[in-house]
PDB file of N, CA and C in Angstrom:
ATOM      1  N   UNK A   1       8.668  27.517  11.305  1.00  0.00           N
ATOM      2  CA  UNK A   1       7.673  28.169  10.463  1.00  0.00           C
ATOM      3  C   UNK A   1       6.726  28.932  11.390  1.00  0.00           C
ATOM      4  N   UNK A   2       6.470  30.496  11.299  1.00  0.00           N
ATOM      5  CA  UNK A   2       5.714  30.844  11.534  1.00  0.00           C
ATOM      6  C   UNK A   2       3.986  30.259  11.835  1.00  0.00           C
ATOM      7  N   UNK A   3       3.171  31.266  12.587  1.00  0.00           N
ATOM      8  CA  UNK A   3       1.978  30.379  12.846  1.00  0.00           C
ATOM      9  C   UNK A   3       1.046  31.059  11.685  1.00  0.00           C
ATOM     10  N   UNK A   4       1.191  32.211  11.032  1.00  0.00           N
ATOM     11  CA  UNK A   4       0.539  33.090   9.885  1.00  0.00           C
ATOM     12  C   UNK A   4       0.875  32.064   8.519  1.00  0.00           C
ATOM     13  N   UNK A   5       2.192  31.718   8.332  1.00  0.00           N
ATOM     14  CA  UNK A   5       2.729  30.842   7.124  1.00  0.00           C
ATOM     15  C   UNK A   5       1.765  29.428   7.348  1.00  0.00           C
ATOM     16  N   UNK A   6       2.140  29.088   8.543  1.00  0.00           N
ATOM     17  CA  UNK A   6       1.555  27.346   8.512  1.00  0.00           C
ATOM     18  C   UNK A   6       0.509  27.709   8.639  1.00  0.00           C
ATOM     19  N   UNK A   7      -0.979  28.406   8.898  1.00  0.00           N
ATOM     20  CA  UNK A   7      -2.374  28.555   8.589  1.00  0.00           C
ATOM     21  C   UNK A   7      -2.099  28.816   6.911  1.00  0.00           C
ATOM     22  N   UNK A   8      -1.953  29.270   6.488  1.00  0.00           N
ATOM     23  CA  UNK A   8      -1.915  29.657   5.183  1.00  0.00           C
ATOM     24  C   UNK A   8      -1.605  28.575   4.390  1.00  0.00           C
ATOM     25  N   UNK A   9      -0.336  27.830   4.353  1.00  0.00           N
ATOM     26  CA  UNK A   9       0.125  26.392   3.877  1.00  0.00           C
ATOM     27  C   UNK A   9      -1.352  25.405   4.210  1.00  0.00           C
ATOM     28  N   UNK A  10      -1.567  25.113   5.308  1.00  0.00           N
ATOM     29  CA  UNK A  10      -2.721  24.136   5.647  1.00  0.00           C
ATOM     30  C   UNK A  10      -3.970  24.871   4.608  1.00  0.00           C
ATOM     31  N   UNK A  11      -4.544  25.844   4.562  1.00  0.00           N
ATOM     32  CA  UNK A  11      -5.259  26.670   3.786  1.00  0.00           C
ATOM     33  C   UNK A  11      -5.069  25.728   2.254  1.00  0.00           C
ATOM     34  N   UNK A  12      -4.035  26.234   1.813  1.00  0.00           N
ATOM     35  CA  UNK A  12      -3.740  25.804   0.483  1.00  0.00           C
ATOM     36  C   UNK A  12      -3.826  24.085   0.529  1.00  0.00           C
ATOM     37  N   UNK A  13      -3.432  23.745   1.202  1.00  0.00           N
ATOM     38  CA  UNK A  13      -3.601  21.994   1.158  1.00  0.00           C
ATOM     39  C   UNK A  13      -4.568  21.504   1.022  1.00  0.00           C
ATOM     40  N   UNK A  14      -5.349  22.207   1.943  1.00  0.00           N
ATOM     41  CA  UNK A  14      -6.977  21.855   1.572  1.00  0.00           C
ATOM     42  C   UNK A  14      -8.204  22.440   0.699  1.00  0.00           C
ATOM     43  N   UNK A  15      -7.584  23.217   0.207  1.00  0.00           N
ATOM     44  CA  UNK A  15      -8.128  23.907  -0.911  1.00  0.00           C
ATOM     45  C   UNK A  15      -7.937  22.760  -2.246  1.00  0.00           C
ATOM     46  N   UNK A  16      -6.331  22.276  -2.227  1.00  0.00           N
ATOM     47  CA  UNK A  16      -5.642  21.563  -3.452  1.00  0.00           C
ATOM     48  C   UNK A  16      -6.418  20.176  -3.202  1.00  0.00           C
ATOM     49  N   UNK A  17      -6.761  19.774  -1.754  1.00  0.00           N
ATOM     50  CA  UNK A  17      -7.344  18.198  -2.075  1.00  0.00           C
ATOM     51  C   UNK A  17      -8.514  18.281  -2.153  1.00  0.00           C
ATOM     52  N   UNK A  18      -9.464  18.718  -1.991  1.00  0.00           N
ATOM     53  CA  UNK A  18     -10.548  19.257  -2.422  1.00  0.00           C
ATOM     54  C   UNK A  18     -10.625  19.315  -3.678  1.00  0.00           C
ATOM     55  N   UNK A  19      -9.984  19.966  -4.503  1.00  0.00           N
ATOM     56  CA  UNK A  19      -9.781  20.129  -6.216  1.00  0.00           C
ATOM     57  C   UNK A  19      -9.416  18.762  -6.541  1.00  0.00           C
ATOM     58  N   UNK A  20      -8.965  18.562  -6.234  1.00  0.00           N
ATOM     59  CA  UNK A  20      -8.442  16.663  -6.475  1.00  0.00           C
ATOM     60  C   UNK A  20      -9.695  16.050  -6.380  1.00  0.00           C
ATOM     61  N   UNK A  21      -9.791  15.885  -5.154  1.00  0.00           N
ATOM     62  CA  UNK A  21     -11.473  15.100  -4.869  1.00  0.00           C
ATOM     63  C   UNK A  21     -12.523  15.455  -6.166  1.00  0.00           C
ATOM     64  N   UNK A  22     -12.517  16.452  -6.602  1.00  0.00           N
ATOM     65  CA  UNK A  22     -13.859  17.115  -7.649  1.00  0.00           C
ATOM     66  C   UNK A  22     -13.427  16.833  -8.687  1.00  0.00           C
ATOM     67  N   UNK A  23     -11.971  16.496  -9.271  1.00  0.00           N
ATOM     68  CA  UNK A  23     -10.833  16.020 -10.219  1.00  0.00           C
ATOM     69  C   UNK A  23     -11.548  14.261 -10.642  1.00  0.00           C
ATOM     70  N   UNK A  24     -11.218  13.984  -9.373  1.00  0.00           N
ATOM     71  CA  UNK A  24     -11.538  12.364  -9.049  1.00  0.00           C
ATOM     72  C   UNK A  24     -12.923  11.700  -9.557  1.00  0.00           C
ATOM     73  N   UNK A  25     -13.861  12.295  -8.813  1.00  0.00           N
ATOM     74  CA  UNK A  25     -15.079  12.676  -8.940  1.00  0.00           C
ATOM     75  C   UNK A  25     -16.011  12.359 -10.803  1.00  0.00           C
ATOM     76  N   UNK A  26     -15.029  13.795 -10.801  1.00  0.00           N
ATOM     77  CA  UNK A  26     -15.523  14.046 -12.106  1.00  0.00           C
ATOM     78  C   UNK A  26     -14.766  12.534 -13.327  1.00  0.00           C
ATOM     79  N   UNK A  27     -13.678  12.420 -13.403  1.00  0.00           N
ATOM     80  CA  UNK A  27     -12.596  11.309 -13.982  1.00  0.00           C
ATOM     81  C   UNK A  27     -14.021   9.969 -13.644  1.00  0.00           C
ATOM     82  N   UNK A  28     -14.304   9.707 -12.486  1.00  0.00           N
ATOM     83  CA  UNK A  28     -14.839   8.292 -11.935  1.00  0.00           C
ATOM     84  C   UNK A  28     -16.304   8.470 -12.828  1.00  0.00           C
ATOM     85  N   UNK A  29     -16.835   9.355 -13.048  1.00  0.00           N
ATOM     86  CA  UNK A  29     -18.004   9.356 -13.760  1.00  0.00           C
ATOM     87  C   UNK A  29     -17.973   9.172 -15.383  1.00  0.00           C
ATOM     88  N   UNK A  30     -16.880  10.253 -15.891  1.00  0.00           N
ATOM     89  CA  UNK A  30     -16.367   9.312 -17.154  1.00  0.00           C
ATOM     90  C   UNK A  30     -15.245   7.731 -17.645  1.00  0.00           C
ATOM     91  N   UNK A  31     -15.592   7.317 -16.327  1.00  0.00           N
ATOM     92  CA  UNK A  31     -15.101   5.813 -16.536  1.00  0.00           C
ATOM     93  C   UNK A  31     -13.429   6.064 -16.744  1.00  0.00           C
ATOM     94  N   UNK A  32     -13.202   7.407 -16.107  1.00  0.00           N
ATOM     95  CA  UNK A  32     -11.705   6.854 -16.172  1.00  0.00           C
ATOM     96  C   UNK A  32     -10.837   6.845 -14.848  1.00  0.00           C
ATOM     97  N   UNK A  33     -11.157   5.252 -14.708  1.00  0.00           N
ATOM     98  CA  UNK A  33     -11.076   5.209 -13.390  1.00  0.00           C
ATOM     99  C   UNK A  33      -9.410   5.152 -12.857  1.00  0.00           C
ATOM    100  N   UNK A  34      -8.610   4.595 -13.320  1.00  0.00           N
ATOM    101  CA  UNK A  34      -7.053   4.531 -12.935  1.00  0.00           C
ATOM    102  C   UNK A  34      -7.082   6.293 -12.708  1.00  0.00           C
ATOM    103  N   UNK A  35      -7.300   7.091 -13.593  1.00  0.00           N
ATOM    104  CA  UNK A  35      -7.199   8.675 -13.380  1.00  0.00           C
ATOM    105  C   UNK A  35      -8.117   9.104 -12.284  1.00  0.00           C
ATOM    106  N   UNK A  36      -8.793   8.577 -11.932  1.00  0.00           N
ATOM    107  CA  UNK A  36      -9.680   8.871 -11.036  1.00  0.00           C
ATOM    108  C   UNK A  36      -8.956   8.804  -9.671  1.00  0.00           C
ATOM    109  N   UNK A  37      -8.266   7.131  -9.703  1.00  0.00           N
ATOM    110  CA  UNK A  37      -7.665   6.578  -8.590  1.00  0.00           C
ATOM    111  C   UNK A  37      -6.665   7.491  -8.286  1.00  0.00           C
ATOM    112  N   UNK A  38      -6.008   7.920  -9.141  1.00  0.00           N
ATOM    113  CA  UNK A  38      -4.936   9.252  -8.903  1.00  0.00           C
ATOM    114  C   UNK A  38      -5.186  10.564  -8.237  1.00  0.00           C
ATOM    115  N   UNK A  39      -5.882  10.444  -8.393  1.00  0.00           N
ATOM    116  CA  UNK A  39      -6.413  11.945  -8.354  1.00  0.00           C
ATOM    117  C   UNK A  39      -6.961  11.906  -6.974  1.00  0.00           C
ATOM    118  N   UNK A  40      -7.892  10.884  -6.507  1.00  0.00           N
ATOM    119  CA  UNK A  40      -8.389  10.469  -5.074  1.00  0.00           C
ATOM    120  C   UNK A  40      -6.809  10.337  -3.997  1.00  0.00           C
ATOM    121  N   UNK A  41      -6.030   9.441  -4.511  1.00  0.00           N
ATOM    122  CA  UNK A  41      -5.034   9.199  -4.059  1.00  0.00           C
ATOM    123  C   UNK A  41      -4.042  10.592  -3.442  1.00  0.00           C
ATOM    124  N   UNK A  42      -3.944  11.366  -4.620  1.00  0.00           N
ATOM    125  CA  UNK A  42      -3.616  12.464  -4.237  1.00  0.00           C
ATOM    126  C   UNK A  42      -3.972  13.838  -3.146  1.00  0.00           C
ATOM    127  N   UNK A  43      -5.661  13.643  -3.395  1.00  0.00           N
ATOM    128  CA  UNK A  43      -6.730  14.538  -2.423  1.00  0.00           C
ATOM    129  C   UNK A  43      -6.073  13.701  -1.203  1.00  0.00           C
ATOM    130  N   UNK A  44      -6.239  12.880  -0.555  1.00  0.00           N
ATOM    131  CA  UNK A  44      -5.689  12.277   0.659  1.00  0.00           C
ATOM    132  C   UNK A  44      -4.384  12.586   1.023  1.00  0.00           C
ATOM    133  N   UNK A  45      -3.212  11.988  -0.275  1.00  0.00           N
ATOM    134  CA  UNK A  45      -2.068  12.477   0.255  1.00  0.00           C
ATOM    135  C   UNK A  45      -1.764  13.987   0.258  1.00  0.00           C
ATOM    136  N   UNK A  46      -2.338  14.691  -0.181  1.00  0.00           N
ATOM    137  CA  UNK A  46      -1.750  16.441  -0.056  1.00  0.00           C
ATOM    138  C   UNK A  46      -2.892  16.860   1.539  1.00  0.00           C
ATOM    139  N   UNK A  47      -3.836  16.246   1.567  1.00  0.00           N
ATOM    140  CA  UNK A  47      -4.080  16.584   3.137  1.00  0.00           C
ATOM    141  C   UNK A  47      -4.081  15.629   4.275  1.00  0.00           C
ATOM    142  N   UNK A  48      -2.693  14.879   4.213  1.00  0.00           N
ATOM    143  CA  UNK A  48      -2.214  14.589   5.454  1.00  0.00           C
ATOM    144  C   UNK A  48      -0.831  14.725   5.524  1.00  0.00           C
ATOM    145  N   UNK A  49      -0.628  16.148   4.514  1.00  0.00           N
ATOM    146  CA  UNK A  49       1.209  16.001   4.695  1.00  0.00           C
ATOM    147  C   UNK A  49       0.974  16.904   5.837  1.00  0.00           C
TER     148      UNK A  49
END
């Protein structure tokens, strides 16, 4: 993989767990927490692939 593609991929990864995190966030404040847990779960796993 190119070094233009993989900045760009990493770009998007952390853009997407970020949105997750604010996903999470938002879910944990209306008490829905299993959806919450998902959503956290996910922000982590999409930025350490």
């Amino acid at each position: 993989m190119n070094v233009k593609i993989s900045k760009e991929l990493s770009k998007h990864r952390i853009k997407q767990a970020r949105e997750d995190l604010e996903a999470s966030k938002f879910l944990y404040s209306g008490k829905f927490y299993k959806s919450a847990n998902n959503r956290a779960y996910y922000s982590i796993l999409i930025n350490n692939l």
